[in-house]
Each structure stands twice: as structure tokens, then as C-alpha cells.
N, C-alpha and C. Protein backbone atom coordinates (compact mmCIF):
# COMPACT_ATOMS: atom_id res chain seq x y z
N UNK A 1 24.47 14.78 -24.96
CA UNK A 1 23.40 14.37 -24.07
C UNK A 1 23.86 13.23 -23.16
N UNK A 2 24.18 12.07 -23.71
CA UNK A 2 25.04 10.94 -23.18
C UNK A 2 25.88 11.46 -21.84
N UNK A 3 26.94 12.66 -21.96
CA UNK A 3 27.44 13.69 -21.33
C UNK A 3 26.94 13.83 -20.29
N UNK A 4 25.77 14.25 -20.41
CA UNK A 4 25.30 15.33 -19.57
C UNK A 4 24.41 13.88 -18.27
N UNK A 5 23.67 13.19 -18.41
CA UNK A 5 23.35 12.13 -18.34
C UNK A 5 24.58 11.53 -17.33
N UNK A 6 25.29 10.77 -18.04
CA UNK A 6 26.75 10.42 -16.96
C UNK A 6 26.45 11.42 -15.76
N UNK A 7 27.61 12.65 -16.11
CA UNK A 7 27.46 13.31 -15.45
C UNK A 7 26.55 13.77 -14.38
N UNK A 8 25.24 13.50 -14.45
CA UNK A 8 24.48 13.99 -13.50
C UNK A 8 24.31 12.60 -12.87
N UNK A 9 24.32 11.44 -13.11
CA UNK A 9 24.82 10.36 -12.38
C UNK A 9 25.56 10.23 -11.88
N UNK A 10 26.59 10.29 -11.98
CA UNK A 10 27.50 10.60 -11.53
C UNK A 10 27.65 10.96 -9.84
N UNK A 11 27.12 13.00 -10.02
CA UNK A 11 26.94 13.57 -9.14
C UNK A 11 25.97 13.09 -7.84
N UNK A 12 24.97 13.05 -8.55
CA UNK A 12 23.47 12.30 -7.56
C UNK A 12 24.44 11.19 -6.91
N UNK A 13 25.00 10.11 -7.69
CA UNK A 13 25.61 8.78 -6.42
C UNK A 13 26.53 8.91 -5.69
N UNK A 14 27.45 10.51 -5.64
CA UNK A 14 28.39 10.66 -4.61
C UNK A 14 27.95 11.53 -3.37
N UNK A 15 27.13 11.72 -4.14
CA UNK A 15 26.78 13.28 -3.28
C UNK A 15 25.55 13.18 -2.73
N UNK A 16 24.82 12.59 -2.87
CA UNK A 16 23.20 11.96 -2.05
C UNK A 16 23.01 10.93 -1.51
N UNK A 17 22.56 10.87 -0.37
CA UNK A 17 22.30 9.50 0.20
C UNK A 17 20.69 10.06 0.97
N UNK A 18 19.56 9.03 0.61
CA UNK A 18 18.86 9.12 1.51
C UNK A 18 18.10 8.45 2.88
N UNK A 19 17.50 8.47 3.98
CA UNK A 19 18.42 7.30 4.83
C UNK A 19 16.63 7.58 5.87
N UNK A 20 15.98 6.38 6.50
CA UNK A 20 15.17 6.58 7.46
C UNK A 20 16.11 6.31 8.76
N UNK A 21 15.67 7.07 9.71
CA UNK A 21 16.19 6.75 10.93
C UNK A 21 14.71 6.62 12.15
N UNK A 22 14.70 5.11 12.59
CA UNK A 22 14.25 5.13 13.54
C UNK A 22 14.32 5.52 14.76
N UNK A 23 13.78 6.23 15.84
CA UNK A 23 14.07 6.96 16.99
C UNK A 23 13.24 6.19 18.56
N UNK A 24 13.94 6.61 19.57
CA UNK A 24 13.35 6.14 20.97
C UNK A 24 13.78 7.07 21.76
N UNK A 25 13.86 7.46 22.64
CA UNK A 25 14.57 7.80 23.82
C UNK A 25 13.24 8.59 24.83
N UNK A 26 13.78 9.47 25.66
CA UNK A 26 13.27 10.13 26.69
C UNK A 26 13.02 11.83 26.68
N UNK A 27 12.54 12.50 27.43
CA UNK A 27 12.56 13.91 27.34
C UNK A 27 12.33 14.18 28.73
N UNK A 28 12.98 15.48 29.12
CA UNK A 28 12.89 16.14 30.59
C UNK A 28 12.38 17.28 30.43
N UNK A 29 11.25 17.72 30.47
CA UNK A 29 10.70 18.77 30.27
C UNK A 29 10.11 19.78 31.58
N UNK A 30 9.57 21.06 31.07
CA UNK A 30 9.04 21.87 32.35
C UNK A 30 8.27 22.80 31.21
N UNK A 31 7.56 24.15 31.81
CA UNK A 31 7.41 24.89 31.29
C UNK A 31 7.68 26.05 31.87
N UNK A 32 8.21 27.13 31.37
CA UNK A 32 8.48 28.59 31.62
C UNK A 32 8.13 29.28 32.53
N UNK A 33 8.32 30.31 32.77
CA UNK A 33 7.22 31.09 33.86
C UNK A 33 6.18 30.46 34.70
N UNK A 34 6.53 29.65 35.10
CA UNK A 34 5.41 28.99 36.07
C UNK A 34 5.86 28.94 37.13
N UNK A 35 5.35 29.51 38.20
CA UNK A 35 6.13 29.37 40.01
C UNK A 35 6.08 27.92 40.10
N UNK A 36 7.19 27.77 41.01
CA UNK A 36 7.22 26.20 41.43
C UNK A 36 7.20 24.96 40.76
N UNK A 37 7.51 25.52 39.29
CA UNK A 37 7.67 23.96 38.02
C UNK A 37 8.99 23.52 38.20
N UNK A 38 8.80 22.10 37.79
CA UNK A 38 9.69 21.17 37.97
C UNK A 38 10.03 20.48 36.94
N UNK A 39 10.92 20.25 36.64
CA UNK A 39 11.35 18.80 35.78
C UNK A 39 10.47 17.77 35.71
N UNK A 40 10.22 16.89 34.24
CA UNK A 40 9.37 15.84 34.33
C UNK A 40 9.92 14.95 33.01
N UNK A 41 9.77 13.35 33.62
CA UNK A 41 10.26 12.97 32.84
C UNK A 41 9.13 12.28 31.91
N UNK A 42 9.36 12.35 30.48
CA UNK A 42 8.70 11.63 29.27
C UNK A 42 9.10 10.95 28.16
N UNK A 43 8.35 10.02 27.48
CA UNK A 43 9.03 9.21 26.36
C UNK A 43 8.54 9.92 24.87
N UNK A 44 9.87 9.85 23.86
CA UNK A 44 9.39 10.22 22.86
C UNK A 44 9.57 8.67 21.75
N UNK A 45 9.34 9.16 20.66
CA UNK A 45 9.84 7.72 19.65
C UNK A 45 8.84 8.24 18.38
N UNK A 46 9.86 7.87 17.18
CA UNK A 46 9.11 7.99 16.22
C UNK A 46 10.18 7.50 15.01
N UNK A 47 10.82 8.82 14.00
CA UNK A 47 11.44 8.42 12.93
C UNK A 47 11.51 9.68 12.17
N UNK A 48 13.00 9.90 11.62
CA UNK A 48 13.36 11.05 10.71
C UNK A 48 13.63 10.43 9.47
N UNK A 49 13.42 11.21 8.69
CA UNK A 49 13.81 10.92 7.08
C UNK A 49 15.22 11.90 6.69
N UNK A 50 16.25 11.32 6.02
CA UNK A 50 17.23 12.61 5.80
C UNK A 50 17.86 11.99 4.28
N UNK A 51 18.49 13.34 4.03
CA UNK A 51 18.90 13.15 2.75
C UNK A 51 20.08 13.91 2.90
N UNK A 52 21.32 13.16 2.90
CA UNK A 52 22.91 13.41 3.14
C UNK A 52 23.11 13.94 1.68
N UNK A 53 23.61 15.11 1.72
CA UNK A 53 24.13 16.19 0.86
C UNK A 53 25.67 16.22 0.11
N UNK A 54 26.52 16.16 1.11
CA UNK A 54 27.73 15.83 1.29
C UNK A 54 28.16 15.17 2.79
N UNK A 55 29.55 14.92 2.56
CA UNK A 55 30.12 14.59 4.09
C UNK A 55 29.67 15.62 5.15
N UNK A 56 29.76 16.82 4.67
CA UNK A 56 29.16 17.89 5.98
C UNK A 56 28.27 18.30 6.55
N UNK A 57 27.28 17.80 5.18
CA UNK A 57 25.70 18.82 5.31
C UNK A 57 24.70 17.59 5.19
N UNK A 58 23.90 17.30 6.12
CA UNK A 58 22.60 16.95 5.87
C UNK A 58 21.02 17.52 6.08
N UNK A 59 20.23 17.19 5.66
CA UNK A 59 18.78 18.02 6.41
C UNK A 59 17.73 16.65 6.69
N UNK A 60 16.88 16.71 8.03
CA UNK A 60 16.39 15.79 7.87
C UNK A 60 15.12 16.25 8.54
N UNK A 61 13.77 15.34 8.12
CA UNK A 61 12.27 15.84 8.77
C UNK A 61 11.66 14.60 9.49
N UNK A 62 11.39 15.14 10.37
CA UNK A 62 10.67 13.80 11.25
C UNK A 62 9.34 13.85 11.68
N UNK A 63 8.74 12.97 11.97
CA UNK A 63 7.58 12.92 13.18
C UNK A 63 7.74 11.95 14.35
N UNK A 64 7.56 13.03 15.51
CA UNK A 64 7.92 12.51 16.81
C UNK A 64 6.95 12.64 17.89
N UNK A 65 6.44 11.83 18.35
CA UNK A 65 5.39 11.46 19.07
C UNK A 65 6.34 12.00 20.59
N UNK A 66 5.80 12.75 21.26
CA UNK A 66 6.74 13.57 22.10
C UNK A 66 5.71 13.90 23.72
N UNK A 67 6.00 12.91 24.62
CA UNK A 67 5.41 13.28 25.81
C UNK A 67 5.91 14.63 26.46
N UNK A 68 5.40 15.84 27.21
CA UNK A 68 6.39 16.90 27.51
C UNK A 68 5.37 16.93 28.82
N UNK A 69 5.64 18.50 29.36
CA UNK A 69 4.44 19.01 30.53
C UNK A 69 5.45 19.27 31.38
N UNK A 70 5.18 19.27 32.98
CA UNK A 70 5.96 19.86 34.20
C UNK A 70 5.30 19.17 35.42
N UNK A 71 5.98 19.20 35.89
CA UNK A 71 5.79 18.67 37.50
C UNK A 71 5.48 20.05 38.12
N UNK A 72 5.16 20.37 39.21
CA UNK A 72 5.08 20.96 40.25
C UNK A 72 5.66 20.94 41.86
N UNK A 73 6.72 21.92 41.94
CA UNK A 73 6.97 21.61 43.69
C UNK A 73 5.70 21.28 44.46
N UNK A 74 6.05 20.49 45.36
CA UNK A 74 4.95 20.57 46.89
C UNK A 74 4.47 21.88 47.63
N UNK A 75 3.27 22.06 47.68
CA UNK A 75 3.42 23.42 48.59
C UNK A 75 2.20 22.72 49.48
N UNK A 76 1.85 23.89 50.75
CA UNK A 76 0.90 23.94 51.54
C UNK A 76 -0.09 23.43 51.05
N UNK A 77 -0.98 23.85 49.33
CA UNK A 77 -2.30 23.47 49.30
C UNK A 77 -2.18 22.74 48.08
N UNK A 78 -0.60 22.16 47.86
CA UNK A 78 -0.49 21.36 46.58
C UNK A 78 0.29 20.07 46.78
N UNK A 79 0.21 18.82 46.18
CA UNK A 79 0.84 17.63 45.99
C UNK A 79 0.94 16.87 44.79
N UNK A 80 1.96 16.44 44.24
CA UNK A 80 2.12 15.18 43.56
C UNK A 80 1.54 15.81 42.06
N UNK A 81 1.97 17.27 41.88
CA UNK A 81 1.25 17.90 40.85
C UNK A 81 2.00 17.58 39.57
N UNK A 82 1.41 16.90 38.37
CA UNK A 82 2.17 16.76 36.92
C UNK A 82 0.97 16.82 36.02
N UNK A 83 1.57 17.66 34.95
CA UNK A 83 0.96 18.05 33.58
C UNK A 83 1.33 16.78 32.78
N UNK A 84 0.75 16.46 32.05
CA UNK A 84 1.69 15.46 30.92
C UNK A 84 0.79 16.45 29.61
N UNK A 85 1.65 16.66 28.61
CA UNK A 85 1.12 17.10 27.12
C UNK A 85 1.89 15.91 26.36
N UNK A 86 1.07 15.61 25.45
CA UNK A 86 1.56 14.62 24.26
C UNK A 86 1.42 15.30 22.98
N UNK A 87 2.45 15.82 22.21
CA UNK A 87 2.50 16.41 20.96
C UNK A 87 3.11 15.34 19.80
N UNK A 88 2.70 15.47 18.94
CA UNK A 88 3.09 15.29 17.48
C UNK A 88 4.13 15.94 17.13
N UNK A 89 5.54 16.06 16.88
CA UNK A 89 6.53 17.24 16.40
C UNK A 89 7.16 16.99 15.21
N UNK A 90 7.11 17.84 14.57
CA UNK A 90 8.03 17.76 13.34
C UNK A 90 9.17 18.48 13.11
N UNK A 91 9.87 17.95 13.73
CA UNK A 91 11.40 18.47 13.46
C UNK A 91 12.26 18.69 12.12
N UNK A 92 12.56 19.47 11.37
CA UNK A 92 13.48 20.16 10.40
C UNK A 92 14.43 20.31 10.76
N UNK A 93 15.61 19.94 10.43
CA UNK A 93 17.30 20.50 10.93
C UNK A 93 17.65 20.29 9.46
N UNK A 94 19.29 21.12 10.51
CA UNK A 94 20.23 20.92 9.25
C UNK A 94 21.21 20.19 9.99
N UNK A 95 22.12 19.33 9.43
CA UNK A 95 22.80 18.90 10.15
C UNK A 95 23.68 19.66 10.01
N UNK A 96 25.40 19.63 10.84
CA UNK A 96 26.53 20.29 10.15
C UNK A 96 27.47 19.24 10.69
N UNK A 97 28.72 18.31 10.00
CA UNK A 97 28.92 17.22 10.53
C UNK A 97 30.56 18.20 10.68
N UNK A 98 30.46 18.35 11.95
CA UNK A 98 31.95 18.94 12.39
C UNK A 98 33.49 17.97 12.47
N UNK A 99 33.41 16.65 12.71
CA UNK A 99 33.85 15.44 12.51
C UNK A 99 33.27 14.53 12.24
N UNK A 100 33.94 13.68 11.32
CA UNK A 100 33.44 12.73 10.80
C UNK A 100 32.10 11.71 12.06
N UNK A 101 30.85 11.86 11.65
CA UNK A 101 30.19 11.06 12.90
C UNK A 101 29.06 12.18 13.58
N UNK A 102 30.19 13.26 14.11
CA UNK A 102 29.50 14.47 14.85
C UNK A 102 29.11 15.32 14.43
N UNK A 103 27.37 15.93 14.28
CA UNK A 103 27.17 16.52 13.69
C UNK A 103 25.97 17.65 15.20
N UNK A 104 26.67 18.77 14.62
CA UNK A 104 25.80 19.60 15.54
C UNK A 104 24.17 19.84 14.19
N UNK A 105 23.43 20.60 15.00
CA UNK A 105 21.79 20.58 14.33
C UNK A 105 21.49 21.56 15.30
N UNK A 106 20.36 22.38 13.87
CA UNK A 106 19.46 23.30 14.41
C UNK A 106 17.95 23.30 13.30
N UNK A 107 17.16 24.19 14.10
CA UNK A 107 16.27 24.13 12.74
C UNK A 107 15.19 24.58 13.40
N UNK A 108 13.52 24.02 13.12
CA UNK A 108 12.53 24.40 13.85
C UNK A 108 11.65 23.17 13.48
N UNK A 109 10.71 23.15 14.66
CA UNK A 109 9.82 21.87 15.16
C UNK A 109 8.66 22.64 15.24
N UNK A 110 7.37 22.10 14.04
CA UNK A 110 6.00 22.35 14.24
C UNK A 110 5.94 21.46 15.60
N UNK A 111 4.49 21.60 16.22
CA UNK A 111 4.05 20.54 16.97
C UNK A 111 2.68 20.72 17.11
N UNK A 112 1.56 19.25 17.36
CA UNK A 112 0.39 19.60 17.22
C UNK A 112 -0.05 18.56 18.61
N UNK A 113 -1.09 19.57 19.37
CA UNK A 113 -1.17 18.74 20.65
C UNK A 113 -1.94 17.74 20.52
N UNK A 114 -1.63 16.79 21.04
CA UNK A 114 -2.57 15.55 20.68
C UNK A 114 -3.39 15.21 22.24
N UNK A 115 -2.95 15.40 23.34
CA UNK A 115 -3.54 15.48 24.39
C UNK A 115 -2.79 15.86 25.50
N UNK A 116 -3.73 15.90 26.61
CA UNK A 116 -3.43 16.46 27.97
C UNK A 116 -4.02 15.90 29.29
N UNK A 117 -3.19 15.54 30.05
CA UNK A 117 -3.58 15.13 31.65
C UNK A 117 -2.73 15.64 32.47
N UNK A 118 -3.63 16.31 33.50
CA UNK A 118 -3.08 16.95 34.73
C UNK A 118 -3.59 16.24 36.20
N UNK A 119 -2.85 15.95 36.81
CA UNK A 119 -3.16 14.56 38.06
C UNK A 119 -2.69 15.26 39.14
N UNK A 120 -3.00 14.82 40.49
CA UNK A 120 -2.48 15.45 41.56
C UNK A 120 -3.18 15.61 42.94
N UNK A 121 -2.96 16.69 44.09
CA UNK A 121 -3.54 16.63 45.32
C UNK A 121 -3.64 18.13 45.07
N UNK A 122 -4.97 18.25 45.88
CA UNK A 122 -5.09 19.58 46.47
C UNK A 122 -5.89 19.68 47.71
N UNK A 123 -5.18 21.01 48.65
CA UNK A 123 -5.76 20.62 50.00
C UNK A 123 -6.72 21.35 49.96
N UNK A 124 -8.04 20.93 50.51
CA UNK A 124 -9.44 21.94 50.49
C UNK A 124 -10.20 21.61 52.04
N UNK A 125 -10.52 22.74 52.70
CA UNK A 125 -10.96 22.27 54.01
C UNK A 125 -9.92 21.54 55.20
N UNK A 126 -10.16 20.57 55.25
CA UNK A 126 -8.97 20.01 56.30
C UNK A 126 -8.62 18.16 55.32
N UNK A 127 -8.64 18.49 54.21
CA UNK A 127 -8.49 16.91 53.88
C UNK A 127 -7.77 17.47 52.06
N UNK A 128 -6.77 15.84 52.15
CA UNK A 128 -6.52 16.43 50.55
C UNK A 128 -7.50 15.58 49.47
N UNK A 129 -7.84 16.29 48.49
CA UNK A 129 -8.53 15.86 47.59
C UNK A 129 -7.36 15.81 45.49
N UNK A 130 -7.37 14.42 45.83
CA UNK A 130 -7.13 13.98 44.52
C UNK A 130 -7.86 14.48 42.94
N UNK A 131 -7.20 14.98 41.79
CA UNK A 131 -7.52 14.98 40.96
C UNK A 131 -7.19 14.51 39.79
N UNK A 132 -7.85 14.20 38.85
CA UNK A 132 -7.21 13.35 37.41
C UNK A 132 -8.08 13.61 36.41
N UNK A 133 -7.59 14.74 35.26
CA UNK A 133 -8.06 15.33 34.57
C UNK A 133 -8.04 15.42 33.51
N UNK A 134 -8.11 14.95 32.17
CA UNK A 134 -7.91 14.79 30.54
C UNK A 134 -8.96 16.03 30.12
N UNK A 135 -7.91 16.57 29.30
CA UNK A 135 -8.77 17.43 28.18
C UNK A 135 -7.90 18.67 27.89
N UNK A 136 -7.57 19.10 27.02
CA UNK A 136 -6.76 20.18 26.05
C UNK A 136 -7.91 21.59 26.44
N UNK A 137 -8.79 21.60 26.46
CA UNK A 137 -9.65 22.49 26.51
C UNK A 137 -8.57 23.75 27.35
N UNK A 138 -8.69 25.52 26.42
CA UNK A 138 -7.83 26.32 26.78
C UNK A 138 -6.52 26.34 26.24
N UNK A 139 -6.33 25.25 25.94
CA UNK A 139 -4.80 24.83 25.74
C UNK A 139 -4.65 25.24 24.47
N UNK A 140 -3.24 25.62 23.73
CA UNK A 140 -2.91 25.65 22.41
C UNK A 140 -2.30 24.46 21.78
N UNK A 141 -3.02 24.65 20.53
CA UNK A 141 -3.43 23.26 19.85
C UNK A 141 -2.00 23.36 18.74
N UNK A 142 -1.32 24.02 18.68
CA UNK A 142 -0.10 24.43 18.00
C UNK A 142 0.81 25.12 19.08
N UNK A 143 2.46 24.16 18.86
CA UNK A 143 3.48 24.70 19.20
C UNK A 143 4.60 24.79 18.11
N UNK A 144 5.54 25.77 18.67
CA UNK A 144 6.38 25.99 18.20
C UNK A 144 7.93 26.21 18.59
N UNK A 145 8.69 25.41 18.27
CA UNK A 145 10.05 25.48 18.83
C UNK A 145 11.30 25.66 17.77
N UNK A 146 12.41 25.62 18.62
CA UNK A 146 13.81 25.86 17.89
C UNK A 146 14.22 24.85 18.54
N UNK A 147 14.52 23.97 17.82
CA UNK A 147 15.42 22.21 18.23
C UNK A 147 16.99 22.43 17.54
N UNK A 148 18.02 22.77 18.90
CA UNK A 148 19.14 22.55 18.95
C UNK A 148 19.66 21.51 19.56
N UNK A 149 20.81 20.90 18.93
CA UNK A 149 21.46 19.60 19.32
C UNK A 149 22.99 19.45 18.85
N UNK A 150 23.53 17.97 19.07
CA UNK A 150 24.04 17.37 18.41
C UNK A 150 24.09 15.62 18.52
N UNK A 151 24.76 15.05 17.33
CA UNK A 151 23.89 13.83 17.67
C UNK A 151 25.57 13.14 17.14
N UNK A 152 25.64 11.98 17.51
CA UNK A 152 27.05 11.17 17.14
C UNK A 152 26.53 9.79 16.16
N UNK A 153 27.28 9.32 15.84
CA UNK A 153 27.26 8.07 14.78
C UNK A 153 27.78 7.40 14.94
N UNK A 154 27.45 5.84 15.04
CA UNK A 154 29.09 5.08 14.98
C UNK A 154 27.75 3.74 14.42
N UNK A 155 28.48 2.97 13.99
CA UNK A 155 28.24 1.69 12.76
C UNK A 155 26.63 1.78 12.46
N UNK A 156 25.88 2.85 11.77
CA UNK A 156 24.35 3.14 11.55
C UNK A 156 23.83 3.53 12.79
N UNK A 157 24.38 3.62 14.00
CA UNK A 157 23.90 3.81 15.25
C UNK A 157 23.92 4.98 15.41
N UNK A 158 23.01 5.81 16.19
CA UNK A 158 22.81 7.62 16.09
C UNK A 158 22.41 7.53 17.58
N UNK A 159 23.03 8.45 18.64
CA UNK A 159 22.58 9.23 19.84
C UNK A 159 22.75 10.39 19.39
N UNK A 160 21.27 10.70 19.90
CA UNK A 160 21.20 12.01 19.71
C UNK A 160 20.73 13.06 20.96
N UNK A 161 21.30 14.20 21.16
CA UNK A 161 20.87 15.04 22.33
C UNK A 161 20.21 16.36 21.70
N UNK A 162 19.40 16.59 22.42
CA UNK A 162 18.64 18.28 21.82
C UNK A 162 18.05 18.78 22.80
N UNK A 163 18.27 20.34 22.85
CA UNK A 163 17.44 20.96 23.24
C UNK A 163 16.16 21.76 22.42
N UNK A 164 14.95 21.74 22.57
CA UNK A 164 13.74 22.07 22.10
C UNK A 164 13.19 23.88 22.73
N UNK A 165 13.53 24.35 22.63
CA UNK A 165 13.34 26.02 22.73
C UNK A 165 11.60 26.61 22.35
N UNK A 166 11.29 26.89 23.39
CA UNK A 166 9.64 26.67 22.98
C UNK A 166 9.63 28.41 22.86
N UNK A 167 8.87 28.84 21.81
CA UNK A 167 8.47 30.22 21.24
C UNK A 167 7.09 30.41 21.34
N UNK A 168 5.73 29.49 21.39
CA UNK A 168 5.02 29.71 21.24
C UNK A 168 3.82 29.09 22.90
N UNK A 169 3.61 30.17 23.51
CA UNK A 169 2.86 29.60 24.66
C UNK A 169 1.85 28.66 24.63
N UNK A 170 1.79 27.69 25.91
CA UNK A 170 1.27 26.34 25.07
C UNK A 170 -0.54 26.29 26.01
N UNK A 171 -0.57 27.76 26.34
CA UNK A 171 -2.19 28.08 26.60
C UNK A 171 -2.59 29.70 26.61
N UNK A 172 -3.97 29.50 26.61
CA UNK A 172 -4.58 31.03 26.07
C UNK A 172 -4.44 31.87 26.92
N UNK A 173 -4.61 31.38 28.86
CA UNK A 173 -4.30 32.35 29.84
C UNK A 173 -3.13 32.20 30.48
N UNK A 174 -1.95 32.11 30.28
CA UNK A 174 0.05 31.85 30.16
C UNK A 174 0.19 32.34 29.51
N UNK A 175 1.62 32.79 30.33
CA UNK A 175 2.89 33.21 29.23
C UNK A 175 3.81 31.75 29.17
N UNK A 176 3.53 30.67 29.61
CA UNK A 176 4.46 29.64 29.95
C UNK A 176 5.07 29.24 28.76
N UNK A 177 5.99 28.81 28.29
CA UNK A 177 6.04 27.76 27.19
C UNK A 177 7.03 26.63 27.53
N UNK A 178 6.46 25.57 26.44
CA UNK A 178 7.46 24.39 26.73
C UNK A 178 8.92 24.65 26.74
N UNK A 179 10.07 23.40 27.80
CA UNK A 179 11.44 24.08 27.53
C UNK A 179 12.04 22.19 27.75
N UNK A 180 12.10 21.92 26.62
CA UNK A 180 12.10 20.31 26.72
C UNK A 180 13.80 19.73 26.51
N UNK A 181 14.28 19.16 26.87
CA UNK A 181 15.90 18.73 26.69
C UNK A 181 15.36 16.97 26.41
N UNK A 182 15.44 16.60 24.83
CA UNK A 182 15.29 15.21 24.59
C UNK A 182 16.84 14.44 24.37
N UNK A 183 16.76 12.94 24.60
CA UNK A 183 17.96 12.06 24.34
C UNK A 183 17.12 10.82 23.88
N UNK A 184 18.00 10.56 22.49
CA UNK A 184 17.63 9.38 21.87
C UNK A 184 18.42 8.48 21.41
N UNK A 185 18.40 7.05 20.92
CA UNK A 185 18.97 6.53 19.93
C UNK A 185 18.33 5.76 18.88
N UNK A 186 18.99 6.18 18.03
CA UNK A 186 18.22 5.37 16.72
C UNK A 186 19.29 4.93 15.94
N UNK A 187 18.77 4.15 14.48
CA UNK A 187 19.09 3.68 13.58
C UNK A 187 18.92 4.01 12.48
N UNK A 188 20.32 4.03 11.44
CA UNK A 188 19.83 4.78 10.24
C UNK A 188 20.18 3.79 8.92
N UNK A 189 19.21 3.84 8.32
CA UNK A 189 18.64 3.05 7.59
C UNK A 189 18.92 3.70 6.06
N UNK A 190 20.11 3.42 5.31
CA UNK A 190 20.09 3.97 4.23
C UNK A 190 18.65 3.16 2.83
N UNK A 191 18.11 4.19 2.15
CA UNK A 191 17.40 3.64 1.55
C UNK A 191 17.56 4.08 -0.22
């Protein structure tokens, strides 16, 4: 028993580490199928939890407070058009650490909308008329993505790059879905 005991001590202190990582950075987002969408920029920030496996393999789960949405080109009866969506995401990966530091990641990201504003010009008659609009109403209250990346390391310090692959349309009358490219850095916090 003594044996067995060691032994599994042993294993657990070489081979596990579990670690919070605080997060910040930005996101450039658009959505899909939409004539005339644009790039838009947003802030994310939150914090992953991970649990290092070996040198190669980690998995880690987060919640990430995640601004996304799309801009709109200018047209004839449009101006200054941007969506903003604010989701909740929970990211799952795996890591795979290809060199020591570098680890590519994949996995999948619940997300739950937390709100929506759409702002802008529209021309009506002979004058433009401003709008500024809050409310999810129509909208889907659940997304769903595939978060590919890779992220680097150097002294507890983590940049990380991803792309966010949206599967699930993020309203009832669209086919649009989110298509978000985030960059962060954080800190990892063995615990």
C-alpha cells in the first residue's frame, strides 16, 4: 500500500501542474454572409484555468467576456454602420506544445449573448437620420464556435493568437455567423 501511495505521488507531481491564466487583448471580428461587412475592432479579457498533463499536452477552460459584431461598408442609404455583440465564451482546448513554449490549440467555445448595439446613419427622404439601438431581441442567445490557435510562452508570460470559427448563426432571420480572429496576453499563474 505504502507502494502504491509513493507511487501515485510520485506520478501526480511530475506529470500535473495546474495553473490560472489571466487574459486581455483585442478581437477583429465580422460576420458571414452579409453584403458589405467589415472588420470591427473589440476587447476581450477574462481568464483560463489549465491543467498541464505532460510537457506536450495541456487542456484548458475559460470564461471570456468577448466583444464581437461587424462594421458595415458605406453605401448610398448607409453610414457609420456597427453591430457590437458582447458574449460570454467558454473556450475548451487542447493544447499540443510543438516546442518547448509553443503550443498550437483547438477545441470548441460555448458562448452566451449577453448583449447587443447596433449604431449608425441611414438616409431617408433627403436627410440622414442617426440610429442607436440596444436589444438582442431576434438574435440567438447561444453561439457556437471552433477556436483554433497558437499561443507562445516565455517567463509565465502567454501571447496568444486564435481564430474563432463560428458554426452556429447568431440570428433567427440569417445565415450570418460570427468569424472572430482574437490576440491576447496573459499570465500564468501556477496554483
Amino acid at each position: 500500500m505504502t507502494m502504491v501511495v509513493a507511487l501515485m505521488t510520485t506520478v501526480c507531481a511530475n506529470a500535473q501542474q495546474m495553473f490560472v491564466k489571466p487574459m486581455v487583448g483585442g478581437t477583429l471580428s465580422t460576420v458571414t454572409k452579409v453584403d458589405d461587412a467589415k472588420m470591427k475592432l473589440g476587447l476581450v479579457g477574462g481568464a483560463e484555468f489549465g491543467y498541464q498533463l505532460n510537457d506536450q499536452f495541456a487542456v484548458t477552460a475559460g470564461l471570456l467576456a468577448a466583444m464581437e459584431g461587424s462594421g458595415m461598408k458605406d453605401g448610398e442609404q448607409t453610414k457609420d454602420v456597427k453591430s457590437t455583440t458582447t458574449y460570454l465564451n467558454v473556450p475548451i482546448l487542447a493544447n499540443y506544445y510543438v516546442l518547448p513554449g509553443l503550443a498550437i490549440k483547438a477545441g470548441i467555445q460555448p458562448g452566451f449573448l449577453l448583449s447587443a448595439k447596433h449604431k449608425g446613419s441611414l438616409y431617408e427622404g433627403s436627410k440622414w437620420i442617426d440610429f442607436d439601438e440596444s436589444g438582442t431581441d431576434g438574435m440567438k442567445k447561444f453561439d457556437l464556435s471552433i477556436p483554433l490557435g497558437l499561443s507562445y510562452e516565455f517567463s509565465d508570460f502567454v501571447i496568444d493568437a486564435r481564430y474563432n470559427l463560428g458554426l452556429t448563426k447568431i440570428a433567427e432571420d440569417m445565415d450570418g455567423k460570427n468569424s472572430v480572429i482574437m490576440l491576447t496576453v496573459g499570465y500564468k499563474i501556477s496554483l
